[in-house]
N, C-alpha and C. Protein backbone atom coordinates (compact mmCIF):
# COMPACT_ATOMS: atom_id res chain seq x y z
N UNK A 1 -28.91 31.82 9.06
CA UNK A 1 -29.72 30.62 9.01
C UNK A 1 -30.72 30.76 7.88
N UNK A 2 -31.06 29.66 6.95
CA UNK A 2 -31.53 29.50 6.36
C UNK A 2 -32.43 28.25 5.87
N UNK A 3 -33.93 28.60 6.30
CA UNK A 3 -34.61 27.60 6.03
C UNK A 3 -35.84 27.94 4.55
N UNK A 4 -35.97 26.45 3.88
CA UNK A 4 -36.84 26.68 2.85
C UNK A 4 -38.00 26.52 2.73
N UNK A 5 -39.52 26.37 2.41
CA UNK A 5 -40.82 25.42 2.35
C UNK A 5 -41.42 25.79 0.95
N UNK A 6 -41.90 24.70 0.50
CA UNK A 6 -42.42 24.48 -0.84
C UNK A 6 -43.89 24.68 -0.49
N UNK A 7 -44.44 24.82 -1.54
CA UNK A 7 -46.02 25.55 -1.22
C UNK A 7 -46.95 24.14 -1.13
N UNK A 8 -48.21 24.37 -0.23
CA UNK A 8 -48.64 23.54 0.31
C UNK A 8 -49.47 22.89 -0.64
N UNK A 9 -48.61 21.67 -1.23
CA UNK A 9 -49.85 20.73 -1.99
C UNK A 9 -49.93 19.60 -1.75
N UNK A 10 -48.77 18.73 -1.14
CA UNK A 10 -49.01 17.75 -0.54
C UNK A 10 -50.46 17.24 0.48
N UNK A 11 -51.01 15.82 -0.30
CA UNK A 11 -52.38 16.14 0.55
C UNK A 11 -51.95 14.57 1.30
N UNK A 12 -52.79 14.46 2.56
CA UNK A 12 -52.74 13.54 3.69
C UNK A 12 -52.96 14.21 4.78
N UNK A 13 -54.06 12.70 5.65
CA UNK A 13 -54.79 13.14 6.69
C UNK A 13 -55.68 14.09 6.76
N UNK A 14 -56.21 14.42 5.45
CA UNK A 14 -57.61 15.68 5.43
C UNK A 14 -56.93 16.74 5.51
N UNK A 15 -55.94 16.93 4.97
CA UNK A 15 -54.94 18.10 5.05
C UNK A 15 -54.03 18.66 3.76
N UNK A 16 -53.74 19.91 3.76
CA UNK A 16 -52.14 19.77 2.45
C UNK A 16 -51.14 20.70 2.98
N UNK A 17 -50.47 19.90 3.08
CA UNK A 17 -48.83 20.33 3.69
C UNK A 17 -47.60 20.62 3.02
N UNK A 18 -46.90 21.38 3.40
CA UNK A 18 -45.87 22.32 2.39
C UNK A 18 -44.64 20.73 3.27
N UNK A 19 -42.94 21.26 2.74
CA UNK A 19 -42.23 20.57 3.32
C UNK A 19 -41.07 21.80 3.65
N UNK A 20 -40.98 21.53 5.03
CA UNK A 20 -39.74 22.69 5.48
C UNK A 20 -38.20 21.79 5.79
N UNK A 21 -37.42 22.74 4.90
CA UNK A 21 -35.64 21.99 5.77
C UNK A 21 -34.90 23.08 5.23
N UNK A 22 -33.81 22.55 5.89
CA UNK A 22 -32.65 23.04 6.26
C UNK A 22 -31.41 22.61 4.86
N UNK A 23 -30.87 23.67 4.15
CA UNK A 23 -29.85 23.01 3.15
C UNK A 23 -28.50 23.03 4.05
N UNK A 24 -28.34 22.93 4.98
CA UNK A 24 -27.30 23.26 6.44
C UNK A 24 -27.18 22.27 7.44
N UNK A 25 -27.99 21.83 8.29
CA UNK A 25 -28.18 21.08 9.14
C UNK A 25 -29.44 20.80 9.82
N UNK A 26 -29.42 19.59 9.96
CA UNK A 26 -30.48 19.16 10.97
C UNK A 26 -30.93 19.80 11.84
N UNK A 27 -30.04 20.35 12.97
CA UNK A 27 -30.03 21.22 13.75
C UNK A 27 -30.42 22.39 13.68
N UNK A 28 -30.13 23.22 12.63
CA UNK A 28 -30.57 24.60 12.22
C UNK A 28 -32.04 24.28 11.83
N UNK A 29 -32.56 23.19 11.42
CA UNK A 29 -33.72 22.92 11.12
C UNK A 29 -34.90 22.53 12.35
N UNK A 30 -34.22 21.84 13.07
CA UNK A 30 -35.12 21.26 14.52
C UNK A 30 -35.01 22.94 15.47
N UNK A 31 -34.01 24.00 15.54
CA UNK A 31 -34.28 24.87 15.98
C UNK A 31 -35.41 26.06 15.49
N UNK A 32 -35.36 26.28 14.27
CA UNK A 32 -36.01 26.58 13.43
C UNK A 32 -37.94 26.07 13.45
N UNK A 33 -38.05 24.49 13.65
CA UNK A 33 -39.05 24.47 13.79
C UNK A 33 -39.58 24.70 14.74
N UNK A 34 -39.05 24.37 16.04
CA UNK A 34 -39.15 24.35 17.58
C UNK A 34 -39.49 26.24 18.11
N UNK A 35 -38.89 27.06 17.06
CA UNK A 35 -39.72 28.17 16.87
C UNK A 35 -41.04 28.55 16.66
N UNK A 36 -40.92 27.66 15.49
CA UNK A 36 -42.49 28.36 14.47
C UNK A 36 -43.06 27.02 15.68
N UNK A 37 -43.07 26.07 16.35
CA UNK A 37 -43.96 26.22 17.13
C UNK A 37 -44.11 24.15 16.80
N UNK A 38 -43.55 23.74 15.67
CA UNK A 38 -43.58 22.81 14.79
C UNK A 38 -43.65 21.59 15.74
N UNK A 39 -44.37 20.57 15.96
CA UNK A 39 -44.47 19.50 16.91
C UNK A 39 -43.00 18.56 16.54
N UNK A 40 -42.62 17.92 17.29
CA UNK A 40 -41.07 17.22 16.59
C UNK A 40 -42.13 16.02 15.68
N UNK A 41 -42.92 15.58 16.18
CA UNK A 41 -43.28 14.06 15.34
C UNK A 41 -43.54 15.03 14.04
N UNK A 42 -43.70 16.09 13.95
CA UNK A 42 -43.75 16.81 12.24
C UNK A 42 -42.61 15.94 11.70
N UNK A 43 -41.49 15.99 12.07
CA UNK A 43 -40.01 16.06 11.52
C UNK A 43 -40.36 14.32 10.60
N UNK A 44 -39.92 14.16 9.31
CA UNK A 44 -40.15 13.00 8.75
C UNK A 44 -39.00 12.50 7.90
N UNK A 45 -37.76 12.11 8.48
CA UNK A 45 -36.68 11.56 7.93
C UNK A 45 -35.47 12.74 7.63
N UNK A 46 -35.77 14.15 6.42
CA UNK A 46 -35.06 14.96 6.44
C UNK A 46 -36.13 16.26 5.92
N UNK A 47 -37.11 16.27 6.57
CA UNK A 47 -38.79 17.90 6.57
C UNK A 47 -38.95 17.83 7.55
N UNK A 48 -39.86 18.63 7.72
CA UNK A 48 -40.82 19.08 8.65
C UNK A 48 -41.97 19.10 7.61
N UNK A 49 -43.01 18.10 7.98
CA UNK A 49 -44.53 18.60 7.64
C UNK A 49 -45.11 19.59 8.12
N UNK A 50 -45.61 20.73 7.65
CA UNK A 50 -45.85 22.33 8.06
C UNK A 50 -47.16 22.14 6.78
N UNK A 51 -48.72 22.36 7.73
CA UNK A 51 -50.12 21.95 7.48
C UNK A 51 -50.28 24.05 6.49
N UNK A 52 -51.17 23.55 5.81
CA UNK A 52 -51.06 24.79 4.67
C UNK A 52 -51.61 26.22 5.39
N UNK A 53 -52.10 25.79 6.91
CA UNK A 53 -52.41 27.31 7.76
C UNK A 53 -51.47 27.51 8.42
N UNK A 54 -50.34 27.02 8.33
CA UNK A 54 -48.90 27.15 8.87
C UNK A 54 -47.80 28.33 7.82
N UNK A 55 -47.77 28.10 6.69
CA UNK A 55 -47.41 28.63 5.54
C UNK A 55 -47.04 29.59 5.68
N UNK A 56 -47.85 30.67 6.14
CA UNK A 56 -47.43 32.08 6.34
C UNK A 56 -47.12 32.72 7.20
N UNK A 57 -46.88 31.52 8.53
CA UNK A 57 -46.78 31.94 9.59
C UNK A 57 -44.76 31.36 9.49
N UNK A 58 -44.39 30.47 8.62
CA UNK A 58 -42.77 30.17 8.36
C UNK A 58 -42.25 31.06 7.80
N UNK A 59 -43.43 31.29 6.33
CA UNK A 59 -42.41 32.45 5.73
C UNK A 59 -42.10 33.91 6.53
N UNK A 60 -43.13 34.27 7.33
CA UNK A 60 -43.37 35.41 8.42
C UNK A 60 -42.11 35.40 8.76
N UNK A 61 -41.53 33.86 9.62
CA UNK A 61 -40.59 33.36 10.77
C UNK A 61 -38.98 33.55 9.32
N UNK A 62 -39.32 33.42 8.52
CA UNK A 62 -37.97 33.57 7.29
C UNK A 62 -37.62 32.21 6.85
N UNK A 63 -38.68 31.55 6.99
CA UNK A 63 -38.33 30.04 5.59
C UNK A 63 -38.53 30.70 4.46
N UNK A 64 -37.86 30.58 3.61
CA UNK A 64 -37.47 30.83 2.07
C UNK A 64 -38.62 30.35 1.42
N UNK A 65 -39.57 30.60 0.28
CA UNK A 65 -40.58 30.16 -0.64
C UNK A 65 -39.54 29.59 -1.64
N UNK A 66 -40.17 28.40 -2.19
CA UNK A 66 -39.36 27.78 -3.27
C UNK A 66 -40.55 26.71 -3.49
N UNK A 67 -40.09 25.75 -4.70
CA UNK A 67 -40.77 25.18 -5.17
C UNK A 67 -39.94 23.82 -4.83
N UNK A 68 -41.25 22.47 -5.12
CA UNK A 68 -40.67 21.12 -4.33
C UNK A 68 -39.65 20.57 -4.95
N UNK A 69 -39.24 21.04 -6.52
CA UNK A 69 -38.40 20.38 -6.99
C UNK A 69 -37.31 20.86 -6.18
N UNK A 70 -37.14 22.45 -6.19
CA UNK A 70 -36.23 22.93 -5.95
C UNK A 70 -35.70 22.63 -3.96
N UNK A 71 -36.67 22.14 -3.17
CA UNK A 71 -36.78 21.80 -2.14
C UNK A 71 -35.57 19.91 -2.32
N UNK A 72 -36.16 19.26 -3.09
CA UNK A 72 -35.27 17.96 -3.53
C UNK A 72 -33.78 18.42 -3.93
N UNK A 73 -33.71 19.05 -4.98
CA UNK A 73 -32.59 19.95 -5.23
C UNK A 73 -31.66 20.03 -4.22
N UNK A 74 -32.08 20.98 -3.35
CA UNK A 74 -31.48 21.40 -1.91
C UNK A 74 -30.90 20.60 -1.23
N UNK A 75 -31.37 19.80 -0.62
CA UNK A 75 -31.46 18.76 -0.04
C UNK A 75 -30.01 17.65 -0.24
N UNK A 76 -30.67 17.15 -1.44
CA UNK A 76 -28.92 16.81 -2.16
C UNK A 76 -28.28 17.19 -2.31
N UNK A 77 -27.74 18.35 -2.87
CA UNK A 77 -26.89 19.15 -2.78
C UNK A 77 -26.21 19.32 -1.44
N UNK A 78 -26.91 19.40 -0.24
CA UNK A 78 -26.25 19.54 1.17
C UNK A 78 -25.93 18.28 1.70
N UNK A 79 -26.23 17.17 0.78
CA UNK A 79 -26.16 15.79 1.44
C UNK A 79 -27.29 15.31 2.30
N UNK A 80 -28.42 15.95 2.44
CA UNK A 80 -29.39 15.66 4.10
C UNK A 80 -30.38 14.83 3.47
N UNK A 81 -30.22 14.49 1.94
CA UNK A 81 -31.58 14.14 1.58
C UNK A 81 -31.80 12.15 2.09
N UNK A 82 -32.93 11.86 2.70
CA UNK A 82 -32.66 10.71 3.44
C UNK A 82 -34.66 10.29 2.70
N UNK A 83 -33.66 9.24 2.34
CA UNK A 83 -34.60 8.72 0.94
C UNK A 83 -35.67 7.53 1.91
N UNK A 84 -36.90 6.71 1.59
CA UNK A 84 -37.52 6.45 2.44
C UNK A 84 -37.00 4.77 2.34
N UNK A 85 -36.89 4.10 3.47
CA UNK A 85 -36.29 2.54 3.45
C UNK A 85 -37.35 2.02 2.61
N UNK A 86 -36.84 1.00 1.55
CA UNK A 86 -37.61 -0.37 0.97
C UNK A 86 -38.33 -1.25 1.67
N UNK A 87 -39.72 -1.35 1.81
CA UNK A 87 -40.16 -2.59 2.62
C UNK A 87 -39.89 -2.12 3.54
């Protein structure tokens, strides 16, 4: 199993959040978070929002460090990437 998270710069809600997934499945990913402890409303189309005091507690758990491009990258490549609806 293999999960990834990009380093935490995303900012929202008084916060900055990394993005965690799965280049595999959904599933390997919702188990994965449901570990590190991850609330499901985290989960946002095809991530997990994971808050930047979380960070070292995924990579601890064996999410992969990578960067966000390379997080988009991934994503497509496995097909999971689920782009946000228009309007």
């Amino acid at each position: 199993m293999t999960v990834y998270i990009d380093p935490p710069t995303w900012p929202g809600h008084g916060r900055v959040w990394s993005h965690l997934i799965s280049d595999v499945s959904y599933g390997e990913l919702h188990a994965f978070a449901e570990e590190l402890g991850a609330p499901p409303r985290a989960f946002e189309r095809d991530h997990y929002d994971i808050p930047s005091h979380r960070y070292s507690d995924a990579v601890a758990a064996g999410a992969v460090e990578v960067s966000s491009r390379e997080v988009v990258r991934l994503l497509h490549g496995a097909g999971l990437r689920r782009r946000k609806r228009a309007g």
